[in-house]
Protein backbone atom coordinates (compact mmCIF):
# COMPACT_ATOMS: atom_id res chain seq x y z
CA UNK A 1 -16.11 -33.02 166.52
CA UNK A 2 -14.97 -36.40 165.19
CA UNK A 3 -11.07 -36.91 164.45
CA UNK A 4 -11.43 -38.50 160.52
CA UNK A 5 -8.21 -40.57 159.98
CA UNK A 6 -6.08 -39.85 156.92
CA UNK A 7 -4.24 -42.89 154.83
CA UNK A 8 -2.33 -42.74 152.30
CA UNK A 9 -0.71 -46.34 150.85
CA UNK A 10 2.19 -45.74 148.75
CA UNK A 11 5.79 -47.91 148.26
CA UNK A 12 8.42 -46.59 150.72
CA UNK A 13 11.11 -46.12 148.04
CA UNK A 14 8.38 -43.76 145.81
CA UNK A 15 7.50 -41.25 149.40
CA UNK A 16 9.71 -38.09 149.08
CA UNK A 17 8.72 -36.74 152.52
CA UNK A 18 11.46 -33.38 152.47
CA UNK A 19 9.68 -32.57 149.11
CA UNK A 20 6.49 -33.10 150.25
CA UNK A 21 7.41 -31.06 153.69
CA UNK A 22 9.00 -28.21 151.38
CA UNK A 23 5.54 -28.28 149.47
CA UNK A 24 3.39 -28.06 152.38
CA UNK A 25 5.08 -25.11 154.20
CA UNK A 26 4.97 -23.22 150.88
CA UNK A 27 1.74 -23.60 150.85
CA UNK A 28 1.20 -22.18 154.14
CA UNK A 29 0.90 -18.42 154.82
CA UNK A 30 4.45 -16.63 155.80
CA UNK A 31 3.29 -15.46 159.03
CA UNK A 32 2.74 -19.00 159.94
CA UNK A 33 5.88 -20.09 158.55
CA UNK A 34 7.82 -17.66 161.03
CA UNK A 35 6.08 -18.46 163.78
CA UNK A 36 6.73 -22.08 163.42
CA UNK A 37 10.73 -21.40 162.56
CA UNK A 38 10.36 -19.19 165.41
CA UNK A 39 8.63 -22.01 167.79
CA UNK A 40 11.53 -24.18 166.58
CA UNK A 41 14.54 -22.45 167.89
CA UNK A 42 12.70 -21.52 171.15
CA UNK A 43 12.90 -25.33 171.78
CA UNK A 44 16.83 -25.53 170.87
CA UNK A 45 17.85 -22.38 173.39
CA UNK A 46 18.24 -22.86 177.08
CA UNK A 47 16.54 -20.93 179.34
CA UNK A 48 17.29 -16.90 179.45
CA UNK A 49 19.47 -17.40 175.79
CA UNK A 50 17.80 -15.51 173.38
CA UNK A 51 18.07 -16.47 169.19
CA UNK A 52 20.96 -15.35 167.57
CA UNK A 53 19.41 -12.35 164.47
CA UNK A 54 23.00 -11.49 163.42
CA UNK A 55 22.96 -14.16 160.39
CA UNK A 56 20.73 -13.78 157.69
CA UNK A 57 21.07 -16.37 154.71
CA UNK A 58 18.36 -15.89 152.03
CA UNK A 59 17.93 -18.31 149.59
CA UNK A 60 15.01 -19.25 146.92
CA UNK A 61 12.94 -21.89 147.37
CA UNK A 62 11.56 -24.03 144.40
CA UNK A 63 8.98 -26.33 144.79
C-alpha cells in the first residue's frame, strides 16, 4: 500500500484550522469521538490517577 501525499495551498491568514478541526470530528462517528477524548486525558493523568467523571458540561456544537 502506497502512502498518497495530501496538499492543500491556501494563504495563512484565510486557514481556520479550530473550524476545520470542529468540522472534522463532527463528522466522525461518536464512538470514535469518545475514544479519542478518552485517549486524550489518559495522556494528561499520571500513572494509577484515574479521570475525574464528577463534571459534566454539555454544550451544543455548531458547525
Amino acid at each position: 500500500m502506497k502512502i498518497v501525499p495530501v496538499v492543500r495551498k491556501a494563504i495563512l491568514k484565510e486557514i481556520d484550522e479550530e473550524y476545520e478541526d470542529m468540522l472534522y470530528w463532527l463528522s466522525r462517528p461518536p464512538q470514535e469521538r469518545i475514544a479519542e477524548v478518552t485517549r486524550l486525558i489518559s495522556h494528561s493523568l499520571k500513572p494509577g490517577q484515574t479521570m475525574d467523571k464528577t463534571v459534566v458540561v454539555k454544550r451544543k456544537l455548531h458547525p
